[in-house]
C-alpha atoms as a PDB file:
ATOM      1  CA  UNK A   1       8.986  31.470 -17.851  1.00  0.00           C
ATOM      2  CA  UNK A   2       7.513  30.127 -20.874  1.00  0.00           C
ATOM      3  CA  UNK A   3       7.836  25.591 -21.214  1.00  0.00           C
ATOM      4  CA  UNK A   4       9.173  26.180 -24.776  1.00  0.00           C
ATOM      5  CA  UNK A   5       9.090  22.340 -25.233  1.00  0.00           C
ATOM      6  CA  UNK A   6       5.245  22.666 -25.078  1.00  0.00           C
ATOM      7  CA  UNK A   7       4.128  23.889 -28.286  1.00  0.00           C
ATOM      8  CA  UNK A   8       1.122  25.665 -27.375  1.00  0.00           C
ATOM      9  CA  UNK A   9       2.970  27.524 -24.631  1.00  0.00           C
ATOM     10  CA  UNK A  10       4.997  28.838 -26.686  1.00  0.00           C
ATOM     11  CA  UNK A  11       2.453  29.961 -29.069  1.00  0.00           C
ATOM     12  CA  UNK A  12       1.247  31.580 -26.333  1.00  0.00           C
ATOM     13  CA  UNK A  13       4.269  33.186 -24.856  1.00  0.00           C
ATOM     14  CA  UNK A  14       4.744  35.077 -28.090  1.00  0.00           C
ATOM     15  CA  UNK A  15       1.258  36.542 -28.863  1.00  0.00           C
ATOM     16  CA  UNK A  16       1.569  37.598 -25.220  1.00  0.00           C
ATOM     17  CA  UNK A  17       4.704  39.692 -25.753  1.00  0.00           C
ATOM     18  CA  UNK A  18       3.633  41.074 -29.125  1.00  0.00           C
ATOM     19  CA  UNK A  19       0.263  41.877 -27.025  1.00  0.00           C
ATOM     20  CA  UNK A  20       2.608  43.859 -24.353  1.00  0.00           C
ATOM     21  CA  UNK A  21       5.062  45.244 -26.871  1.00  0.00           C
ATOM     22  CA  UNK A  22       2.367  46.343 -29.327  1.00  0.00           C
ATOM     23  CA  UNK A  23       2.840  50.413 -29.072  1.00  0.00           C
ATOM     24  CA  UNK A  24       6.346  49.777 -28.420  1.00  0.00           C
ATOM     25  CA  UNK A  25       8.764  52.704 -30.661  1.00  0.00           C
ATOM     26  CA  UNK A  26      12.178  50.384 -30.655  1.00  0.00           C
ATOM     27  CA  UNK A  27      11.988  46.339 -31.580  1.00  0.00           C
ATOM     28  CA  UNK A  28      13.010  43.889 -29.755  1.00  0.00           C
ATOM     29  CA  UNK A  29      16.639  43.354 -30.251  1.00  0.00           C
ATOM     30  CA  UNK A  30      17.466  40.707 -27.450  1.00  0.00           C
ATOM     31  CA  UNK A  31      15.444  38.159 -25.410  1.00  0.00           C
ATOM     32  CA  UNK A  32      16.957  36.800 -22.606  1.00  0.00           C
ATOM     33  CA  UNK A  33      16.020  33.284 -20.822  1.00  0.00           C
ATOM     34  CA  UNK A  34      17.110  32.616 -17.067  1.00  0.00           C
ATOM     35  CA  UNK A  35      18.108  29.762 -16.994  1.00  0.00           C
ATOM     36  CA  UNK A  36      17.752  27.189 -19.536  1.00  0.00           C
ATOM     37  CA  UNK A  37      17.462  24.312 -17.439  1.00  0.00           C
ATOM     38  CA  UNK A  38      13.849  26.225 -16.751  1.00  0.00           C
ATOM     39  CA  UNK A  39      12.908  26.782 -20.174  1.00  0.00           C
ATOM     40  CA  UNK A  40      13.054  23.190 -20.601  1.00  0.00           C
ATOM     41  CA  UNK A  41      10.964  22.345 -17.815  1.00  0.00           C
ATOM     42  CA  UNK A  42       9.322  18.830 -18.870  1.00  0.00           C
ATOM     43  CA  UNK A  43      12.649  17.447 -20.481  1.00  0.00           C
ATOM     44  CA  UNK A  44      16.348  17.157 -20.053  1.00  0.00           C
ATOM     45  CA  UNK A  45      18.963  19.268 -20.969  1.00  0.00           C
ATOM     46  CA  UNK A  46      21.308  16.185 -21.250  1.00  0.00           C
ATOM     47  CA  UNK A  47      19.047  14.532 -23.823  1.00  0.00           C
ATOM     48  CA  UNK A  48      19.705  15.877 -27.667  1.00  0.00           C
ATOM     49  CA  UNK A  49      15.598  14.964 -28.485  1.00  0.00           C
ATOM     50  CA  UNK A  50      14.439  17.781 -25.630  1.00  0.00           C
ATOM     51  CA  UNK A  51      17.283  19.982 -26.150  1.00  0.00           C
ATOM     52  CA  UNK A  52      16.441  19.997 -30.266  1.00  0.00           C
ATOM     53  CA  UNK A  53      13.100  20.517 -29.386  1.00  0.00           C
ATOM     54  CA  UNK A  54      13.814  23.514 -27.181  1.00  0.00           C
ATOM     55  CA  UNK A  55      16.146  25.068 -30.103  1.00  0.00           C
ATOM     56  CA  UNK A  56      12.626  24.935 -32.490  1.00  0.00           C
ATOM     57  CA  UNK A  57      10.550  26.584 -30.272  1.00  0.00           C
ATOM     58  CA  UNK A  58      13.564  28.980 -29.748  1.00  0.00           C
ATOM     59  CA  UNK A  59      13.775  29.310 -33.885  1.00  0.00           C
ATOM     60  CA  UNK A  60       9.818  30.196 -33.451  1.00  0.00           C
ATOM     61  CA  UNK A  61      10.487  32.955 -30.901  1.00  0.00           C
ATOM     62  CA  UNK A  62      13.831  34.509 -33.430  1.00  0.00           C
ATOM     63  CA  UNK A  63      11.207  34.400 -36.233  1.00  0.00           C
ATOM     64  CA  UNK A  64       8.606  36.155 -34.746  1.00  0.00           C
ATOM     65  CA  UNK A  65      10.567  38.708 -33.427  1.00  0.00           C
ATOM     66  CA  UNK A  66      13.415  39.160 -35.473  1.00  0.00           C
ATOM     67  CA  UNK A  67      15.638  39.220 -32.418  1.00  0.00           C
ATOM     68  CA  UNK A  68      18.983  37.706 -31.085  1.00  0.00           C
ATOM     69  CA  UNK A  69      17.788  35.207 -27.916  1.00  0.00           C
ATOM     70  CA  UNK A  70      20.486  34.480 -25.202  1.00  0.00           C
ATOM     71  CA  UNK A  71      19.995  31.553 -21.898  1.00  0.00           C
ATOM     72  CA  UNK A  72      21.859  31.546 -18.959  1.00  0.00           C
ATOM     73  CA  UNK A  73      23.208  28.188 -18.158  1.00  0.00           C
ATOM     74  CA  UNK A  74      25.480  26.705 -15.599  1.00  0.00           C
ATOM     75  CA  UNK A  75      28.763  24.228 -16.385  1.00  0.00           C
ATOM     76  CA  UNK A  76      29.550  20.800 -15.557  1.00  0.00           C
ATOM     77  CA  UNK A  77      30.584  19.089 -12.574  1.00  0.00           C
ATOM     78  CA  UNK A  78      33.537  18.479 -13.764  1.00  0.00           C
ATOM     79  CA  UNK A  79      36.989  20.854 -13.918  1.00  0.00           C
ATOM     80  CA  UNK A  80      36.701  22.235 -17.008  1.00  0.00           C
ATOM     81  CA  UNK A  81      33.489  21.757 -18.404  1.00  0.00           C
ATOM     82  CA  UNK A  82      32.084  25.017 -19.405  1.00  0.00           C
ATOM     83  CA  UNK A  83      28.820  23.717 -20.484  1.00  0.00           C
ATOM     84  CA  UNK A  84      26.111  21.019 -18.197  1.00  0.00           C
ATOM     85  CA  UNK A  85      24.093  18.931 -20.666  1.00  0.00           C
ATOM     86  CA  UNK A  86      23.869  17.858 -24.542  1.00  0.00           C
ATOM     87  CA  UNK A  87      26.797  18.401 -26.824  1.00  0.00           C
ATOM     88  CA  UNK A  88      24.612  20.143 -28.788  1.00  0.00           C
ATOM     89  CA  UNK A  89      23.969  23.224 -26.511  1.00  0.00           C
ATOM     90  CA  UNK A  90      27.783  23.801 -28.034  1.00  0.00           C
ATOM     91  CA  UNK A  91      27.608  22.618 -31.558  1.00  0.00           C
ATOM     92  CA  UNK A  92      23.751  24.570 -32.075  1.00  0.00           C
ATOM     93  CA  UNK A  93      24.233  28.192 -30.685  1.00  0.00           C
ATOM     94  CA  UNK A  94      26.251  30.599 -32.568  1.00  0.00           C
ATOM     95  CA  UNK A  95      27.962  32.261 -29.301  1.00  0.00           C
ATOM     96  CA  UNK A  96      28.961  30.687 -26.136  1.00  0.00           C
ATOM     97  CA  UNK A  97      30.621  33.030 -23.422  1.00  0.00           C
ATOM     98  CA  UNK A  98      31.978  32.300 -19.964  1.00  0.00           C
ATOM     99  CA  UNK A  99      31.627  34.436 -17.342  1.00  0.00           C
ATOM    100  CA  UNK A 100      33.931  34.150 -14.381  1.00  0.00           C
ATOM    101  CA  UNK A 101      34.282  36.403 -11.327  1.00  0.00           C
ATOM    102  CA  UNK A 102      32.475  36.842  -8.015  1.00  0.00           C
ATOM    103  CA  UNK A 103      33.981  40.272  -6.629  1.00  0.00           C
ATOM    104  CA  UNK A 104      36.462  42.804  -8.711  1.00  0.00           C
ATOM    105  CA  UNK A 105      37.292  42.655 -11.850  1.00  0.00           C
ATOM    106  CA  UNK A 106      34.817  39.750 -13.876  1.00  0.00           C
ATOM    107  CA  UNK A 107      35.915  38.574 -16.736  1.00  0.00           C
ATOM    108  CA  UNK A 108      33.674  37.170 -20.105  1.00  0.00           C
ATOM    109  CA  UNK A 109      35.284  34.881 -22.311  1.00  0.00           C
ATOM    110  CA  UNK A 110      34.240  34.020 -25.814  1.00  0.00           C
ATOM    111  CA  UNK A 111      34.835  30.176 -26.274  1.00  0.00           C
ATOM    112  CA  UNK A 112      32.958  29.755 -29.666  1.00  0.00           C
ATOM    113  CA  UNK A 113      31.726  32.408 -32.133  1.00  0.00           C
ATOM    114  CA  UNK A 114      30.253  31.429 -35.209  1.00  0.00           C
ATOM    115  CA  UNK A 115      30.607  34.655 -37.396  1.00  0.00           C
ATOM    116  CA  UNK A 116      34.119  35.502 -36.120  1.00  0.00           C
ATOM    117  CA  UNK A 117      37.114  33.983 -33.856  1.00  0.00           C
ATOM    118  CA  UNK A 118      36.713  32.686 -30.468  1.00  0.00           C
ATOM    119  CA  UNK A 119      39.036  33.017 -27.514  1.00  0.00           C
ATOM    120  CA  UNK A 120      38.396  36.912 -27.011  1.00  0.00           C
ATOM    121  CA  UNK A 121      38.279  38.066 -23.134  1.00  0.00           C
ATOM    122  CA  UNK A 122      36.156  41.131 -21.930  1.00  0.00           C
ATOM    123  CA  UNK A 123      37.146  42.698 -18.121  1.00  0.00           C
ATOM    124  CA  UNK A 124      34.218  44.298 -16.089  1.00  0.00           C
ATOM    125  CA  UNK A 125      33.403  45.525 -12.612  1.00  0.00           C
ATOM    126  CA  UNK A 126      29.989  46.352 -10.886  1.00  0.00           C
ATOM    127  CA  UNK A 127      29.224  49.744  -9.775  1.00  0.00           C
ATOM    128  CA  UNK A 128      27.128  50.087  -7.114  1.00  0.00           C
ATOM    129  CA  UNK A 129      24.837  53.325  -7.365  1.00  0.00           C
ATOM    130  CA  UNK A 130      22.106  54.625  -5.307  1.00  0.00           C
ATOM    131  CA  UNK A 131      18.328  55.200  -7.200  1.00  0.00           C
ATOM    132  CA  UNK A 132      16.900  57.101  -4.604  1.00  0.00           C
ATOM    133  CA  UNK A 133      14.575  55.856  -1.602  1.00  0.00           C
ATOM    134  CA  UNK A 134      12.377  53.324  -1.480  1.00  0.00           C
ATOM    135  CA  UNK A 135       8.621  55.087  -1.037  1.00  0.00           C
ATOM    136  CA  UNK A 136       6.966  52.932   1.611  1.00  0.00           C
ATOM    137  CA  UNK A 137      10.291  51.898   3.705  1.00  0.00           C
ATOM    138  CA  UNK A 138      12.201  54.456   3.094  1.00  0.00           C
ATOM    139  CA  UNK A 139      15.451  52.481   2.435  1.00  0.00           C
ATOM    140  CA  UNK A 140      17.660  53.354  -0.132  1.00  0.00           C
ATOM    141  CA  UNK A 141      17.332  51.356  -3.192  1.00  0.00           C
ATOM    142  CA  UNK A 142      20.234  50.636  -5.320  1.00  0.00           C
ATOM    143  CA  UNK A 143      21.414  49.227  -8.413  1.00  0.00           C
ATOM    144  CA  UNK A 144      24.987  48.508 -10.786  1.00  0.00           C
ATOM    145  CA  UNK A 145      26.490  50.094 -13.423  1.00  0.00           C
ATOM    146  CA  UNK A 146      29.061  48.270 -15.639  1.00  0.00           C
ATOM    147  CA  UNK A 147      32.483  49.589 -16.318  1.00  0.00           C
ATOM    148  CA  UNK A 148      34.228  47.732 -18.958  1.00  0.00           C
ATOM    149  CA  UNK A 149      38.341  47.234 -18.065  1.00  0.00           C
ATOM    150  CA  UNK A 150      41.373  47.069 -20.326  1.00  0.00           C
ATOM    151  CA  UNK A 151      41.390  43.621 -22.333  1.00  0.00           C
ATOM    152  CA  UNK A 152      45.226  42.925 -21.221  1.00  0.00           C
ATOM    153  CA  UNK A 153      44.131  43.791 -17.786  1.00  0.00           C
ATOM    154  CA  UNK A 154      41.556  41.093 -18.428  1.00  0.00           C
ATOM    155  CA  UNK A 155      43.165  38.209 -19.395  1.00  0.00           C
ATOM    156  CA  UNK A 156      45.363  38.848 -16.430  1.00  0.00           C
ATOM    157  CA  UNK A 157      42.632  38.415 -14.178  1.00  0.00           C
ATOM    158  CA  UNK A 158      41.224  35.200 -16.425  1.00  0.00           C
ATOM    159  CA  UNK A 159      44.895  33.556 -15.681  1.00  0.00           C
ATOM    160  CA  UNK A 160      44.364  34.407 -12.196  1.00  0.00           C
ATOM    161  CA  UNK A 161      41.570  32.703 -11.989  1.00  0.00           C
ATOM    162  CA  UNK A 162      43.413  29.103 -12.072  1.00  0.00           C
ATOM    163  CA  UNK A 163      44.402  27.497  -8.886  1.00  0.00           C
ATOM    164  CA  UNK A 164      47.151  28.771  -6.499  1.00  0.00           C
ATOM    165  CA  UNK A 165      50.169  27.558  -7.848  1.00  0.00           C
ATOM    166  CA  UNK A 166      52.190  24.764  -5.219  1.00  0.00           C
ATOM    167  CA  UNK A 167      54.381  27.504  -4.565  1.00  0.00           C
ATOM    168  CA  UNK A 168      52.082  29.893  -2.974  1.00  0.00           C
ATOM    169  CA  UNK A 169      49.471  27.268  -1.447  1.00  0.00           C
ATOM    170  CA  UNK A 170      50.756  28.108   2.241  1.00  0.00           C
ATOM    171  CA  UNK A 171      50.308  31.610   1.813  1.00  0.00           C
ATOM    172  CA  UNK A 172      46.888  30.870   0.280  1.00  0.00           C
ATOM    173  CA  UNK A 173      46.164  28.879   3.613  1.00  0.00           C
ATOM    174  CA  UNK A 174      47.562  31.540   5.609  1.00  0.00           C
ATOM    175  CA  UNK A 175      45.328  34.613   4.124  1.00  0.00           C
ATOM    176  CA  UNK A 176      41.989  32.197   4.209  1.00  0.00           C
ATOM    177  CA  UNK A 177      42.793  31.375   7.574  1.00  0.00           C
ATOM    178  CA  UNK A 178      43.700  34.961   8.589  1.00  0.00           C
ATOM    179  CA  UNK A 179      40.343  35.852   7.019  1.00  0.00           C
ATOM    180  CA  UNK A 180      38.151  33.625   9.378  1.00  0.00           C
ATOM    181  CA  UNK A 181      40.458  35.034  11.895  1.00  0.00           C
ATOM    182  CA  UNK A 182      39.956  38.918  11.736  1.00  0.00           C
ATOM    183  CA  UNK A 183      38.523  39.546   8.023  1.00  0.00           C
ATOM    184  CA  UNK A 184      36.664  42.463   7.218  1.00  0.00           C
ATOM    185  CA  UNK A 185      33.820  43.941   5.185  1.00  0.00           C
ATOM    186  CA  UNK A 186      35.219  45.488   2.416  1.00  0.00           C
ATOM    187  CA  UNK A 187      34.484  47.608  -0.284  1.00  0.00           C
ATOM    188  CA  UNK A 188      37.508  48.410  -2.949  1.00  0.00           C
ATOM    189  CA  UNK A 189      37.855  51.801  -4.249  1.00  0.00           C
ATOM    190  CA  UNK A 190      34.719  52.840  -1.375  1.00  0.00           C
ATOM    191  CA  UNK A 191      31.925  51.447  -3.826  1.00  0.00           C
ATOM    192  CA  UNK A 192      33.312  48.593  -5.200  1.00  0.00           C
ATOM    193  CA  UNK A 193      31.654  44.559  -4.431  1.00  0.00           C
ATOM    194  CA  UNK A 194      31.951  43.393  -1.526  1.00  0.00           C
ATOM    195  CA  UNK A 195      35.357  41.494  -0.053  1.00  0.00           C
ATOM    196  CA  UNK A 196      36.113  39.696   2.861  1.00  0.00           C
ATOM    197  CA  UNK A 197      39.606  41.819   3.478  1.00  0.00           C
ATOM    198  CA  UNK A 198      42.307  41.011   6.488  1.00  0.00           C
ATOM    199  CA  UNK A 199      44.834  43.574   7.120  1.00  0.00           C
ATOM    200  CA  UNK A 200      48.403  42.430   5.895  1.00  0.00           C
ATOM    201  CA  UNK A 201      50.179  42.972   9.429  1.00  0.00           C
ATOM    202  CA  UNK A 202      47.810  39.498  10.397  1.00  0.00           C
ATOM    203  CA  UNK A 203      48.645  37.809   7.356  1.00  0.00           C
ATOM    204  CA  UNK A 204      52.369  38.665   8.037  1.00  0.00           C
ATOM    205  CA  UNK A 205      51.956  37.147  11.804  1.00  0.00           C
ATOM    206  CA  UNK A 206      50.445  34.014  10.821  1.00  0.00           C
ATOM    207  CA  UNK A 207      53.245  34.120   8.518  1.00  0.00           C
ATOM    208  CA  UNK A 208      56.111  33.673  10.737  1.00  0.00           C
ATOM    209  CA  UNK A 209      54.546  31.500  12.689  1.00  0.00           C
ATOM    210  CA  UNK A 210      53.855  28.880  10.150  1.00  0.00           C
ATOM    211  CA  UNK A 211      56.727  29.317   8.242  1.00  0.00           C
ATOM    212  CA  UNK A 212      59.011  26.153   7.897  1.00  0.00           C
ATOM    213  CA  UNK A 213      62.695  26.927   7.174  1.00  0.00           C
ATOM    214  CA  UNK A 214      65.117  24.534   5.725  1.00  0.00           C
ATOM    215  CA  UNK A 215      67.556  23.913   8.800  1.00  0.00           C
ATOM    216  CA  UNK A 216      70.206  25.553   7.785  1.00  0.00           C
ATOM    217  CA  UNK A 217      70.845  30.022   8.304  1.00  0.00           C
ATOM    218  CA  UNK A 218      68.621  32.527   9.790  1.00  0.00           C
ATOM    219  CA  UNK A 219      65.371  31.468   9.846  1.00  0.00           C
ATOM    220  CA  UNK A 220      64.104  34.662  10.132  1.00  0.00           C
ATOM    221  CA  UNK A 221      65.516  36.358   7.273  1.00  0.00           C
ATOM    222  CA  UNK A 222      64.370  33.328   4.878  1.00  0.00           C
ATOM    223  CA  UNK A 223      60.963  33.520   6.422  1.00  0.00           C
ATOM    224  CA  UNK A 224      61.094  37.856   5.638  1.00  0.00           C
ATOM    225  CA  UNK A 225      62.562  36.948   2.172  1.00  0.00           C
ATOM    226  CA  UNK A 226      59.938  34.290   1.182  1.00  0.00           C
ATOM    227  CA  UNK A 227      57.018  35.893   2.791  1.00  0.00           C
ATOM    228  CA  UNK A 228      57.896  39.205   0.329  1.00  0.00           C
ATOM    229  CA  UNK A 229      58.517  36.994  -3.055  1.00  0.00           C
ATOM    230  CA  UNK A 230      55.614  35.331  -2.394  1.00  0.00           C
ATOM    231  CA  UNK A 231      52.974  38.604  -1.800  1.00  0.00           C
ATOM    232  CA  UNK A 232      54.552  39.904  -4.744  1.00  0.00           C
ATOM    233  CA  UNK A 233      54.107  36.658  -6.888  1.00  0.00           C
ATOM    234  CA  UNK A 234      50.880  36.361  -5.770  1.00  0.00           C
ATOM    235  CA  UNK A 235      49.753  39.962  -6.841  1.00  0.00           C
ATOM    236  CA  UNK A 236      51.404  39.725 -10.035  1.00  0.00           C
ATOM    237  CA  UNK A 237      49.500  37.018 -10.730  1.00  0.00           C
ATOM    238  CA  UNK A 238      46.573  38.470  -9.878  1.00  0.00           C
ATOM    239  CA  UNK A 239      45.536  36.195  -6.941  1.00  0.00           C
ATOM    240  CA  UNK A 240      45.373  38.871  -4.621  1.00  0.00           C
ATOM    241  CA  UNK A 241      44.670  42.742  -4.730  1.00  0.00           C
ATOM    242  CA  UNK A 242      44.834  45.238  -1.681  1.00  0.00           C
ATOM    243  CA  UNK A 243      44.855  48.851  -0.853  1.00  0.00           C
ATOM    244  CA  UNK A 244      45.598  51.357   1.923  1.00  0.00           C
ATOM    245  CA  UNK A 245      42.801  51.939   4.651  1.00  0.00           C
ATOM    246  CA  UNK A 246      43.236  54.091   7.503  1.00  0.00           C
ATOM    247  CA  UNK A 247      47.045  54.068   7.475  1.00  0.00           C
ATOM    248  CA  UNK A 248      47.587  49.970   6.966  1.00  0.00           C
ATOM    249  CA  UNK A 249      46.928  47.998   4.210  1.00  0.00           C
ATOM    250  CA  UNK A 250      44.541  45.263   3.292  1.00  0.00           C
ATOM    251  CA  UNK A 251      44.370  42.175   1.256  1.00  0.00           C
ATOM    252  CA  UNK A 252      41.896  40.108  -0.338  1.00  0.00           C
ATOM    253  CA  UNK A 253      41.925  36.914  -2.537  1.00  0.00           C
ATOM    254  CA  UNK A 254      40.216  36.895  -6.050  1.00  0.00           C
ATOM    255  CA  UNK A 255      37.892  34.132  -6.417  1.00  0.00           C
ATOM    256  CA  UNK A 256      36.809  32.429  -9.684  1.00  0.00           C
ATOM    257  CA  UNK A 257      32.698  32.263  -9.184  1.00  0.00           C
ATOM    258  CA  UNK A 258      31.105  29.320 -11.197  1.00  0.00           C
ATOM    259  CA  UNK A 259      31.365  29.394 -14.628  1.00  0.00           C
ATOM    260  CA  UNK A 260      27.880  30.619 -16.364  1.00  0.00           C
ATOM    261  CA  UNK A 261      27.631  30.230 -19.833  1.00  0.00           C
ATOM    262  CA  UNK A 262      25.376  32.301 -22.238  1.00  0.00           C
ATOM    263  CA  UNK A 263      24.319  32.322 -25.968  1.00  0.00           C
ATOM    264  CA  UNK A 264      22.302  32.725 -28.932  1.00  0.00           C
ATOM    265  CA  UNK A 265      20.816  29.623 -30.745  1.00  0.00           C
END
């Protein structure tokens, strides 16, 4: 990683990658930097002096390469702070995108744009595919392929990424704890991510035993009635998803992964 706030390094760091790029056919279209807090190695990222010296050296790079540069960043501390540091990082880069998802469906949405409108959500999943084996080990070596998912489908699964509702918080507390319980390892769709998955017959048990009726009628037939509004709230929010595995079905929460912000400067 090249200490763009040190001028010679990155003098260096681009007559290195013209030097490896030389007999190159294509250009380079996009340079990527992981993360920015390490590209600015020597400063702060919550002081505007280092982070408008970082955004020259970053100008440098654009100019000498003719090429788009993104950073991977990380948010704030604080609920709803997509982006940790200087208020420029926002004000400076032409496109800022959340990303937001840890297993599923992901979502990327576009908070600022400076060419076009912002507020535009992308859907994703990772494919998992196999490469081949590894030649010394022997294991299999793998990577992902992206498939890109419906935008309504998207923004269904950005909504779902706000807290549980007060409605459903028991049967949030009910799944986690059925989950620690008897979860499983599980893979949607056979090569999906990875979920921790509990089969809905233990969610159901912990269910009735939990369940607090009002006093007054059956309590069993309120605890059967709000146990099924509230699964089917819950899906069509998008909190939960499940499927059928070996003749019973599964559930498993969708979790909101923290935020990660990219751009271009």
């Amino acid at each position: 990683m090249a200490r763009l706030l040190d001028v010679q390094d990155t003098k260096d760091f681009i007559a290195a990658v013209k030097l490896q790029t030389a007999d190159w056919a294509v250009p380079i279209r996009v340079m990527a930097f992981d993360t920015f807090n390490r590209a600015i190695v020597g400063g702060s990222e919550s002081e505007g002096k280092d982070v408008a010296r970082l955004l020259d050296a970053d100008g440098r790079i654009k100019d000498a390469f003719a090429c788009a540069t993104l950073y991977a960043h990380h948010p704030g501390k604080a609920e709803g702070n997509d982006l940790r540091g200087h208020s420029s990082l926002m004000g400076d880069t032409d496109v800022n995108a959340v990303f937001c998802g840890a297993s599923g469906t992901r979502t990327i949405e576009i908070r600022k744009q400076k060419d076009d409108e912002g507020g535009g959500v992308f859907g994703y999943s990772l494919r998992q595919i196999e490469l081949g084996s590894h030649e010394k080990t022997g294991e299999i070596v793998t990577s992902c392929l992206v498939d890109w998912v419906d935008g309504e489908i998207a923004r269904s699964v950005r909504s779902a990424g706000k807290p549980w509702p007060r409605g459903l918080t028991l049967l949030h507390d009910i799944i986690t704890a059925a989950v620690l319980e008897s979860g499983i390892d599980h893979r949607p769709d056979g090569n999906g991510p990875a979920v921790k998955a509990v089969p809905l017959e233990d969610i159901r048990a912990l269910h009735k035993r939990q369940f607090l009726g009002s006093g007054d009628g059956d309590r069993t037939a309120a605890e059967r009635q709000a146990f099924t509004r509230n699964i089917k709230r819950a899906r069509d929010m998008r909190l939960i998803a499940g499927e059928a595995v070996g003749g019973r079905e599964i559930i498993w929460t969708t979790t909101k992964q923290l935020l990660t912000v990219t751009g271009t400067a």
